[in-house]
N, C-alpha and C. Protein backbone atom coordinates (compact mmCIF):
# COMPACT_ATOMS: atom_id res chain seq x y z
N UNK A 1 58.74 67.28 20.66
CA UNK A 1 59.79 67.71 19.80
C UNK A 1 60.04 69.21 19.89
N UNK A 2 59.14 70.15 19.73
CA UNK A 2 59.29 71.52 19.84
C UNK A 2 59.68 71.86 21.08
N UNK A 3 59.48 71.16 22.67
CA UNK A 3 60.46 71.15 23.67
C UNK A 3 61.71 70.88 23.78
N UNK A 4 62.02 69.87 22.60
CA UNK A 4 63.57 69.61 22.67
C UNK A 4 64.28 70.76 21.82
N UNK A 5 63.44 71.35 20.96
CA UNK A 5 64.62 72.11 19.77
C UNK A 5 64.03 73.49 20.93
N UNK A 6 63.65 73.67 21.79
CA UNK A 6 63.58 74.88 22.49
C UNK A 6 64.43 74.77 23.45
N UNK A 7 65.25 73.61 23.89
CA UNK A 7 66.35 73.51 24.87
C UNK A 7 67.76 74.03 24.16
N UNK A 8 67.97 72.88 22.98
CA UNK A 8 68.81 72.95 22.37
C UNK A 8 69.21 75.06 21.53
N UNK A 9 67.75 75.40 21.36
CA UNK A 9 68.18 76.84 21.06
C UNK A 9 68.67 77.86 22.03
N UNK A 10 68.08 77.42 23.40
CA UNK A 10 68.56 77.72 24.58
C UNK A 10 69.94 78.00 24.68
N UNK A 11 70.36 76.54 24.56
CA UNK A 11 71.51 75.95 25.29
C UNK A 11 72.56 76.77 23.80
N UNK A 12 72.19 76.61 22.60
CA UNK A 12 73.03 77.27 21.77
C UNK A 12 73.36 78.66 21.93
N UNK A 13 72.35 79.71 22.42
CA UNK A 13 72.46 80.99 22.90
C UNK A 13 73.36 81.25 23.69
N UNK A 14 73.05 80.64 24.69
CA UNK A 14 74.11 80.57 25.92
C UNK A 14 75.35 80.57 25.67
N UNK A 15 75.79 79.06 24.66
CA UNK A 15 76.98 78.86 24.77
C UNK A 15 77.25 80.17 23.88
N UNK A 16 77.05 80.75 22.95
CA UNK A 16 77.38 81.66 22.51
C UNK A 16 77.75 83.08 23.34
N UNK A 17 76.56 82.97 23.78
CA UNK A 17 77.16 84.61 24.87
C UNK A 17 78.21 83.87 25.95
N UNK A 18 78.44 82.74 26.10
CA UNK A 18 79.54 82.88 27.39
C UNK A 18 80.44 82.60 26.65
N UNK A 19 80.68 82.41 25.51
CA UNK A 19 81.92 82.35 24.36
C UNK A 19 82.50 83.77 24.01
N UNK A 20 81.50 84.28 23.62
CA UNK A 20 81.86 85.69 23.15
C UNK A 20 82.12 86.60 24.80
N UNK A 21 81.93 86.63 25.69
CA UNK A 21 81.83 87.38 27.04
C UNK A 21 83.68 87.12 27.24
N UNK A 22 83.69 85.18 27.08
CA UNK A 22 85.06 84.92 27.67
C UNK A 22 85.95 85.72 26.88
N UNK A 23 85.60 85.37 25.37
CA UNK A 23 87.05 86.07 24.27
C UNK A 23 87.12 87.51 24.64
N UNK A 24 85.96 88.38 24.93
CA UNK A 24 86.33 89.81 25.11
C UNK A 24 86.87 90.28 26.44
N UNK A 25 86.87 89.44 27.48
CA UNK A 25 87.41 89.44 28.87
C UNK A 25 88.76 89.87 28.89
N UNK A 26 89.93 90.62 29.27
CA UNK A 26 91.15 91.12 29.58
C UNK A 26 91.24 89.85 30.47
N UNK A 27 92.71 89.13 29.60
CA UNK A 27 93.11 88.32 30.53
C UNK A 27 94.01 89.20 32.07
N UNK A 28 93.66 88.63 33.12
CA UNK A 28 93.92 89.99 34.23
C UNK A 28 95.67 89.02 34.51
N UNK A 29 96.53 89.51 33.84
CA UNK A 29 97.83 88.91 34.30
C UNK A 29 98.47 90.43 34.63
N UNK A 30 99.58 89.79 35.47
CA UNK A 30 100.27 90.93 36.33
C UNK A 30 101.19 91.37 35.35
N UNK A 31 100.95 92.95 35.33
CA UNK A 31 101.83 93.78 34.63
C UNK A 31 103.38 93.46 34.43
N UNK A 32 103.93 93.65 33.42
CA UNK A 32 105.18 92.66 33.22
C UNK A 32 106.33 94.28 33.93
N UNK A 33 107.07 94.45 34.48
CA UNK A 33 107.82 95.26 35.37
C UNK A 33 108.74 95.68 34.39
N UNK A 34 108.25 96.89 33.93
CA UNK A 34 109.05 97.88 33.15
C UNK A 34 110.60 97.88 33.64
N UNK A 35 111.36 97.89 32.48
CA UNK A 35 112.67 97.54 32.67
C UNK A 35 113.40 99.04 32.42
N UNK A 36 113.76 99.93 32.86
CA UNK A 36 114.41 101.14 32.50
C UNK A 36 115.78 100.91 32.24
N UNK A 37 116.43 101.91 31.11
CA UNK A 37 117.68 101.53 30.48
C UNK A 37 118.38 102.85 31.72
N UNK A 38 119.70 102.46 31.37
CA UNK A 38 120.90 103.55 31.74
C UNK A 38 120.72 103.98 33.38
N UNK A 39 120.39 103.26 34.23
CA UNK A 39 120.08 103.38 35.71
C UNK A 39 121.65 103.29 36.39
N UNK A 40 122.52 104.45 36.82
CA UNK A 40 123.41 104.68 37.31
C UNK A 40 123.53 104.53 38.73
N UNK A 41 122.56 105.03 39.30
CA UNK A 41 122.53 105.70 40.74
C UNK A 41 121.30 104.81 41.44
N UNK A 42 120.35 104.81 40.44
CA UNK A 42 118.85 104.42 41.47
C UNK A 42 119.12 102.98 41.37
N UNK A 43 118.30 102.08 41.89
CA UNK A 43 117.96 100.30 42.09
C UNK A 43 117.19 100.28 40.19
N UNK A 44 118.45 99.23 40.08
CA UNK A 44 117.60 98.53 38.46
C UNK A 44 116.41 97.93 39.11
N UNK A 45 115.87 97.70 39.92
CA UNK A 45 114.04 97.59 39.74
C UNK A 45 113.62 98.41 40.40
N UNK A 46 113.84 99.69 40.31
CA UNK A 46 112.91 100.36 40.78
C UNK A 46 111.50 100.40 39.90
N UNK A 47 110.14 100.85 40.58
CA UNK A 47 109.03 100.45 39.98
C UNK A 47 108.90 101.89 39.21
N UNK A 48 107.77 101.98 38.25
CA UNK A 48 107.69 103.31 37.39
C UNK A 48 107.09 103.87 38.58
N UNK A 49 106.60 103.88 39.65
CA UNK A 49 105.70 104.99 40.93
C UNK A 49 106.82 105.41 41.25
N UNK A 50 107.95 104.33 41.48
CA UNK A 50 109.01 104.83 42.46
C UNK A 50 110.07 105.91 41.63
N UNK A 51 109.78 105.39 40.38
CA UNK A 51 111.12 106.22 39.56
C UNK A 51 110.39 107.51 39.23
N UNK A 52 109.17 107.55 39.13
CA UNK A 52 108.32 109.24 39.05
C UNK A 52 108.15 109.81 40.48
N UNK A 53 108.32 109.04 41.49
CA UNK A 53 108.02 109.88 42.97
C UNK A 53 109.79 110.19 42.86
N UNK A 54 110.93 109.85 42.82
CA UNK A 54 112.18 110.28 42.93
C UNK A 54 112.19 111.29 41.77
N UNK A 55 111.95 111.28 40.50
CA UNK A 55 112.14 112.19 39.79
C UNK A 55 111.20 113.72 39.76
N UNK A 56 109.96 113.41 40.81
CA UNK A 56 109.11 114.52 41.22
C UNK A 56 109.81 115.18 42.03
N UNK A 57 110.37 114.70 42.99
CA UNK A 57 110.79 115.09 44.00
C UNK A 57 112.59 116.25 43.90
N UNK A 58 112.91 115.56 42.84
CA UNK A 58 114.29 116.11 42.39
C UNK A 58 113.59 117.67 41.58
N UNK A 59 112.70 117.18 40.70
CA UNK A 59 112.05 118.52 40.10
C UNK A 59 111.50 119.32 40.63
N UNK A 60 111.10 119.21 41.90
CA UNK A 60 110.24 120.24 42.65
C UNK A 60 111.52 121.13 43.59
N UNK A 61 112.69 119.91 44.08
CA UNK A 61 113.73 120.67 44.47
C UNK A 61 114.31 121.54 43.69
N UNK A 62 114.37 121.30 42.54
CA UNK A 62 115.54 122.11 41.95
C UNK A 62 114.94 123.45 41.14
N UNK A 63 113.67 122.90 41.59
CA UNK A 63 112.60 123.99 40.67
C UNK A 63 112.45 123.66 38.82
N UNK A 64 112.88 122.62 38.39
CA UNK A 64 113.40 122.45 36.96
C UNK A 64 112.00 121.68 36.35
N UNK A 65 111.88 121.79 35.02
CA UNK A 65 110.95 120.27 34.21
C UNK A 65 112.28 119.55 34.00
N UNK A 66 111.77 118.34 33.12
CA UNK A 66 112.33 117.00 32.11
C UNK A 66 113.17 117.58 31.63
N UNK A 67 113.54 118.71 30.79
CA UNK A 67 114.44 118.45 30.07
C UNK A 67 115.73 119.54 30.65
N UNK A 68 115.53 119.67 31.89
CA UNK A 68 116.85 120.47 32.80
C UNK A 68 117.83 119.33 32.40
N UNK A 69 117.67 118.03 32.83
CA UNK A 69 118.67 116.68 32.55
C UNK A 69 118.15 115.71 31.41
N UNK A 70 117.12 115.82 30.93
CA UNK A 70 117.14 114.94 29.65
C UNK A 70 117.02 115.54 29.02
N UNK A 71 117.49 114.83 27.47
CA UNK A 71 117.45 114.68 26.32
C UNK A 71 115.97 114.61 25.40
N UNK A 72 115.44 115.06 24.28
CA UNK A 72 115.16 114.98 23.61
C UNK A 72 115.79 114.30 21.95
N UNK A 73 115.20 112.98 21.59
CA UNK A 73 115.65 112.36 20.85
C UNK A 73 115.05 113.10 19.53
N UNK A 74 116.07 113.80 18.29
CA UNK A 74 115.16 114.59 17.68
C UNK A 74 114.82 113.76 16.14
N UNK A 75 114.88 112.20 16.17
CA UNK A 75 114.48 111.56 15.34
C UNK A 75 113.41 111.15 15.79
N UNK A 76 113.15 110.74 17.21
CA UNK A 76 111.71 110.63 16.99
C UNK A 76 110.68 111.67 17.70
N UNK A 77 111.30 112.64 18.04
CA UNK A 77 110.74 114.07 18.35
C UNK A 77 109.98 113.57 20.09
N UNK A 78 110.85 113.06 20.24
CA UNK A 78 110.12 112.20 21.68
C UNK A 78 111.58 112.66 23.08
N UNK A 79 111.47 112.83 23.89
CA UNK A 79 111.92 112.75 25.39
C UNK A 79 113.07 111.15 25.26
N UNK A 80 114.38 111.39 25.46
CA UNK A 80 114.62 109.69 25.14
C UNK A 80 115.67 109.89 26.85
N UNK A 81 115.14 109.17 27.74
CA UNK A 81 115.24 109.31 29.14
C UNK A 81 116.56 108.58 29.65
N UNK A 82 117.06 107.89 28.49
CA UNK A 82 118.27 106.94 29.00
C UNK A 82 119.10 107.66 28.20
N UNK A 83 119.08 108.60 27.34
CA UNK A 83 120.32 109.29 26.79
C UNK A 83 121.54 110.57 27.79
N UNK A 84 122.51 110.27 27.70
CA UNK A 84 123.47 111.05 28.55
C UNK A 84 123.80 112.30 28.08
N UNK A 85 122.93 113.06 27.24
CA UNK A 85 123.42 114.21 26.63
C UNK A 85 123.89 115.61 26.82
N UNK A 86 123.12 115.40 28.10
CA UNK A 86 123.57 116.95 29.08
C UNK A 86 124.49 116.44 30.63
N UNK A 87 125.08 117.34 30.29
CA UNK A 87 126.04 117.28 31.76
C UNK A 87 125.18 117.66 33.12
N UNK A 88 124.24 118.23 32.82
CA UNK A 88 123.38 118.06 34.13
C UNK A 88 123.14 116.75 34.76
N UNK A 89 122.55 116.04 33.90
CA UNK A 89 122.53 114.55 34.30
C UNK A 89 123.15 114.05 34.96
N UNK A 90 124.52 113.91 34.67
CA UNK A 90 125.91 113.45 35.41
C UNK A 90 126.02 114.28 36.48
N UNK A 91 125.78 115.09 36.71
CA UNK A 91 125.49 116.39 37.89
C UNK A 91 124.70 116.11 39.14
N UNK A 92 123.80 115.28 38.51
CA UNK A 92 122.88 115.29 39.43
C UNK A 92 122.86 113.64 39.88
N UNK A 93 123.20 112.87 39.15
CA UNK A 93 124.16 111.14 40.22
C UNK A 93 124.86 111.58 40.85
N UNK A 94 126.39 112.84 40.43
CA UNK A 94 126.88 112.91 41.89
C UNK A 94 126.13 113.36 42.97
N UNK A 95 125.53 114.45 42.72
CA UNK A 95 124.58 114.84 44.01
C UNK A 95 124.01 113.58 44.74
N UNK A 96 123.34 112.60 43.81
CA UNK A 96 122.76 112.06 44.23
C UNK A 96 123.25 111.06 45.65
N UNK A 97 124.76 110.61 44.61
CA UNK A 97 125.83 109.78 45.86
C UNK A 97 126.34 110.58 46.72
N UNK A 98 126.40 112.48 46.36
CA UNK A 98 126.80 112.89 47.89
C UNK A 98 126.15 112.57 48.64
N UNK A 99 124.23 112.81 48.50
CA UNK A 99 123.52 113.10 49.83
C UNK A 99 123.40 111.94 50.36
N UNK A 100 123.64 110.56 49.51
CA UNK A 100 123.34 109.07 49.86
C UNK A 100 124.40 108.50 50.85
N UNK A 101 126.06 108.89 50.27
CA UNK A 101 126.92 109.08 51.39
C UNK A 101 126.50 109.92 52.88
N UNK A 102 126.26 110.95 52.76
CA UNK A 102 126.55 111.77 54.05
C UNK A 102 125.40 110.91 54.82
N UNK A 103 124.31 111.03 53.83
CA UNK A 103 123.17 110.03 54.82
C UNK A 103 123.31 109.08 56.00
N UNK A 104 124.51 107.99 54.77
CA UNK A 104 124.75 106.76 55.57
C UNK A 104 125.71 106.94 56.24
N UNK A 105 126.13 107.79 56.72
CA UNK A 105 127.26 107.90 57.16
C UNK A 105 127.44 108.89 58.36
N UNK A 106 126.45 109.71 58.09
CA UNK A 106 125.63 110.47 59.69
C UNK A 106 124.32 110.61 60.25
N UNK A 107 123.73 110.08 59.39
CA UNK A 107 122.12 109.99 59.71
C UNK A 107 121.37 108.74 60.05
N UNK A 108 121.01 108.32 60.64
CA UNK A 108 120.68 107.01 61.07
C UNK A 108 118.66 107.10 61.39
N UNK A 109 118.49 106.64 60.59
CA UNK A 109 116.69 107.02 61.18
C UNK A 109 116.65 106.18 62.66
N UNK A 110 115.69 106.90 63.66
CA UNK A 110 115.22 107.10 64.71
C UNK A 110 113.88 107.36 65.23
N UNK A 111 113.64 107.30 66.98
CA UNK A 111 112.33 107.43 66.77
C UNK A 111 112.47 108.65 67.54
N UNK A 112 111.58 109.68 67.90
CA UNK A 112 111.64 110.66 67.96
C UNK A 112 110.75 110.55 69.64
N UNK A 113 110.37 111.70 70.65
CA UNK A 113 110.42 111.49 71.69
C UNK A 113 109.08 110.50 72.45
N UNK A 114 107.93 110.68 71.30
CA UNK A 114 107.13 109.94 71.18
C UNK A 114 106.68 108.47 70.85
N UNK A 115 108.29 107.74 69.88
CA UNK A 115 108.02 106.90 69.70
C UNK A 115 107.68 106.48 68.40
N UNK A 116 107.90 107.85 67.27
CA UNK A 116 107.23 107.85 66.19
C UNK A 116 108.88 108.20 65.14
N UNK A 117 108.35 107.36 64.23
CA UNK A 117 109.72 106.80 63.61
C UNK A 117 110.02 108.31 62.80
N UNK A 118 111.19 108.52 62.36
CA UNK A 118 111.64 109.87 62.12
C UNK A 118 112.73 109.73 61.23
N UNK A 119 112.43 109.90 59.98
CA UNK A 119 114.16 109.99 59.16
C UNK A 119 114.59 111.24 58.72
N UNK A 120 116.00 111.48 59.46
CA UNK A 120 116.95 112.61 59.44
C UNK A 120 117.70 112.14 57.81
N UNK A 121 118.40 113.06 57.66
CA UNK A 121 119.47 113.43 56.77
C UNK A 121 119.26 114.73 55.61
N UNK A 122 120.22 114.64 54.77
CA UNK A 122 120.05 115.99 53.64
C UNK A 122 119.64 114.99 52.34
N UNK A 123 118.87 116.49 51.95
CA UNK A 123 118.21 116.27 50.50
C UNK A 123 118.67 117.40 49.83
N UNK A 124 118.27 117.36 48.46
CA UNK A 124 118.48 118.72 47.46
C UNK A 124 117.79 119.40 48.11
N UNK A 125 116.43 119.62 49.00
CA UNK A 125 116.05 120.71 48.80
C UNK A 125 116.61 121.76 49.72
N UNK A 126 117.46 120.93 50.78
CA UNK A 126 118.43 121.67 51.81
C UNK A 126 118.68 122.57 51.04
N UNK A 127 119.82 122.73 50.12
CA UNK A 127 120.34 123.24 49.52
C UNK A 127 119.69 123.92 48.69
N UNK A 128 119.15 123.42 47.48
CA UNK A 128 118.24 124.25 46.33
C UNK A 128 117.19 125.09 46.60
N UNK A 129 116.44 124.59 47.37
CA UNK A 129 115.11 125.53 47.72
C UNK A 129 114.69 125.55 46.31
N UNK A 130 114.38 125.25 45.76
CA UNK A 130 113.50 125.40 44.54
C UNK A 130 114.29 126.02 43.38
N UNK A 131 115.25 126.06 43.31
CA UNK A 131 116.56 126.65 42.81
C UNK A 131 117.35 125.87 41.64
N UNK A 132 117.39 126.08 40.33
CA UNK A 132 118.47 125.22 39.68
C UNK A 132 119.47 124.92 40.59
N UNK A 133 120.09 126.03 40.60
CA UNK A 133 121.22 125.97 41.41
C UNK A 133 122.02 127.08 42.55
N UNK A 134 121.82 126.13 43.27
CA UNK A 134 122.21 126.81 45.02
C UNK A 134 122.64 127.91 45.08
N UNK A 135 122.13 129.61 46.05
CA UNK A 135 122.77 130.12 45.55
C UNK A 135 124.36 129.75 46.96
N UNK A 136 124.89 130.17 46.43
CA UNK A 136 126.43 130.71 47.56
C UNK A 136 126.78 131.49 48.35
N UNK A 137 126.44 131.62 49.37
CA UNK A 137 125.95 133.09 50.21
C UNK A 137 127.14 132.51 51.58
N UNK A 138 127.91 133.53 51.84
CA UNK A 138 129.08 133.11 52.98
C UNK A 138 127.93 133.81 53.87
N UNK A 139 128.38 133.21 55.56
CA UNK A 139 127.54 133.68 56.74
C UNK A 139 128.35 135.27 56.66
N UNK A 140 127.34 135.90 56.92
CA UNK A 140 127.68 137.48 57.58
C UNK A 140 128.60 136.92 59.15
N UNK A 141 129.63 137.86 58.69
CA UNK A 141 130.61 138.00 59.74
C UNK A 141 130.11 138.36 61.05
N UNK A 142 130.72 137.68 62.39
CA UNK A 142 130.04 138.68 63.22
C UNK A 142 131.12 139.35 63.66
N UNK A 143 130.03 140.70 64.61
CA UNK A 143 130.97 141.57 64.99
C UNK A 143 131.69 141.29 66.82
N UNK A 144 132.83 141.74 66.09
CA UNK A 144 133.74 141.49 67.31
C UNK A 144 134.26 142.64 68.43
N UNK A 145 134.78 142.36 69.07
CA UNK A 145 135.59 143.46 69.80
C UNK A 145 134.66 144.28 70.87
N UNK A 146 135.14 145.32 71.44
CA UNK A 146 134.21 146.15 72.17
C UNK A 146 132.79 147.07 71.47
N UNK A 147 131.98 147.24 72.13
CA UNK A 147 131.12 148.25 71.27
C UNK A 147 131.47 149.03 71.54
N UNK A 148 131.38 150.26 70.41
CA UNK A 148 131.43 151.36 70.38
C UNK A 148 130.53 152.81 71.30
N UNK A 149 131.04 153.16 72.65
CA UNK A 149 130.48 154.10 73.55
C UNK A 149 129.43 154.97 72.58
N UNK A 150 128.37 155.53 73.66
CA UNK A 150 127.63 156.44 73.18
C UNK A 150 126.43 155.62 72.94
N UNK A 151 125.31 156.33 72.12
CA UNK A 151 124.10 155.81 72.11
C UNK A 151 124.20 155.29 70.64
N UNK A 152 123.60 154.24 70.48
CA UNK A 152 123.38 153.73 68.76
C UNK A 152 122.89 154.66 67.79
N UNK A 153 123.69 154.68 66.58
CA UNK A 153 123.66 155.97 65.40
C UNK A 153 122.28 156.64 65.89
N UNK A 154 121.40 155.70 65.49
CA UNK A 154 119.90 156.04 64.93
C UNK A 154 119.12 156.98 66.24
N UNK A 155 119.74 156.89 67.87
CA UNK A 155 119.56 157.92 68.63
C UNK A 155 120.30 158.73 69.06
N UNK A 156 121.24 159.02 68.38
CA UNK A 156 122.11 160.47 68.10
C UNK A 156 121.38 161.64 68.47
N UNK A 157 121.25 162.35 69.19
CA UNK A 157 120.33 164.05 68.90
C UNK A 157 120.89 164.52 68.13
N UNK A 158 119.98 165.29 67.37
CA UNK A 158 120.20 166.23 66.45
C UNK A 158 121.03 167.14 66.65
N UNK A 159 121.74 167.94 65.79
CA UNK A 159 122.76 169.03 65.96
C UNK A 159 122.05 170.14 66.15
N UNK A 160 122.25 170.82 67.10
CA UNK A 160 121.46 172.61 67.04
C UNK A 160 121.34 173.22 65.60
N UNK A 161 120.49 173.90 65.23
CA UNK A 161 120.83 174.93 64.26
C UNK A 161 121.66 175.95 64.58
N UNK A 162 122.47 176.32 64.30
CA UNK A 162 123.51 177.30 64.49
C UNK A 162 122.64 178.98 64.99
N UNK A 163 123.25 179.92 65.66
CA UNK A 163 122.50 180.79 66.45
C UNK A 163 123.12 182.11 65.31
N UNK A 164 122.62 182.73 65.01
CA UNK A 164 123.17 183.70 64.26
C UNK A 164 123.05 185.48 65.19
């Protein structure tokens, strides 16, 4: 008898710790795919890696943080990322469809002489360099026409001192 109620206390332990082990276990289900509001320009599924590697990448071009184009919601004192409140925002979809146009439309990825795949086209940072905004600089003119005889200013000889 004291062999059987030593199984049975066994067997009650057990079931207990693999009861309690299962309930505290994280059921491992696949992350449900964040749905982002107000997506103009980018792919409605883009993933949250993909929508922080595009939005890193715009911030490092333009030199800016978060709130160059977003909003701050000031009821709940929080960042509210789908609000249209600054005209930067809208600023920066067109950019976005210029460089996406010119892309498709002259840039074609390729492989390069080796064989090793290579994608051409323009980005902000062409332009920005780390810059809110671009500066505007026209090319220096060049110079035309004949040069001017004689030796260049800077080897001019000196003028005599006058002889008194």
């Amino acid at each position: 008898m004291l062999h059987g109620k030593k199984i049975m206390v066994t067997i009650g332990l057990l079931s207990a710790v693999v009861l309690v082990s299962a309930t505290s276990i994280k059921q491992n289900k696949p992350e449900e795919e964040k749905k982002f509001k107000n997506l103009k320009v980018l792919p409605k599924n883009i993933t949250e890696k993909q929508l922080d590697a595009v939005m890193d990448t715009w911030k490092l071009s333009l030199g800016v943080q978060c709130g160059f184009c977003h909003s701050r919601n000031e009821e709940t004192k929080k960042m509210d990322w789908a609000l249209d409140a600054k005209p930067e925002k809208e600023m920066a979809r067109q950019m976005y469809r210029m460089t996406s146009n010119i892309n498709k439309k002259y840039f074609k990825a390729g492989k390069d002489s080796i064989g090793m795949v290579m994608e051409m086209g323009v980005n902000c940072n062409m332009c920005h360099k780390g810059g809110a905004h671009p500066e505007v600089k026209a090319p220096e003119p060049m110079r035309r026409g004949p040069r001017p005889q004689g030796p260049p200013p800077a080897q001019q000889p000196a003028t005599p001192p006058a002889q008194q």
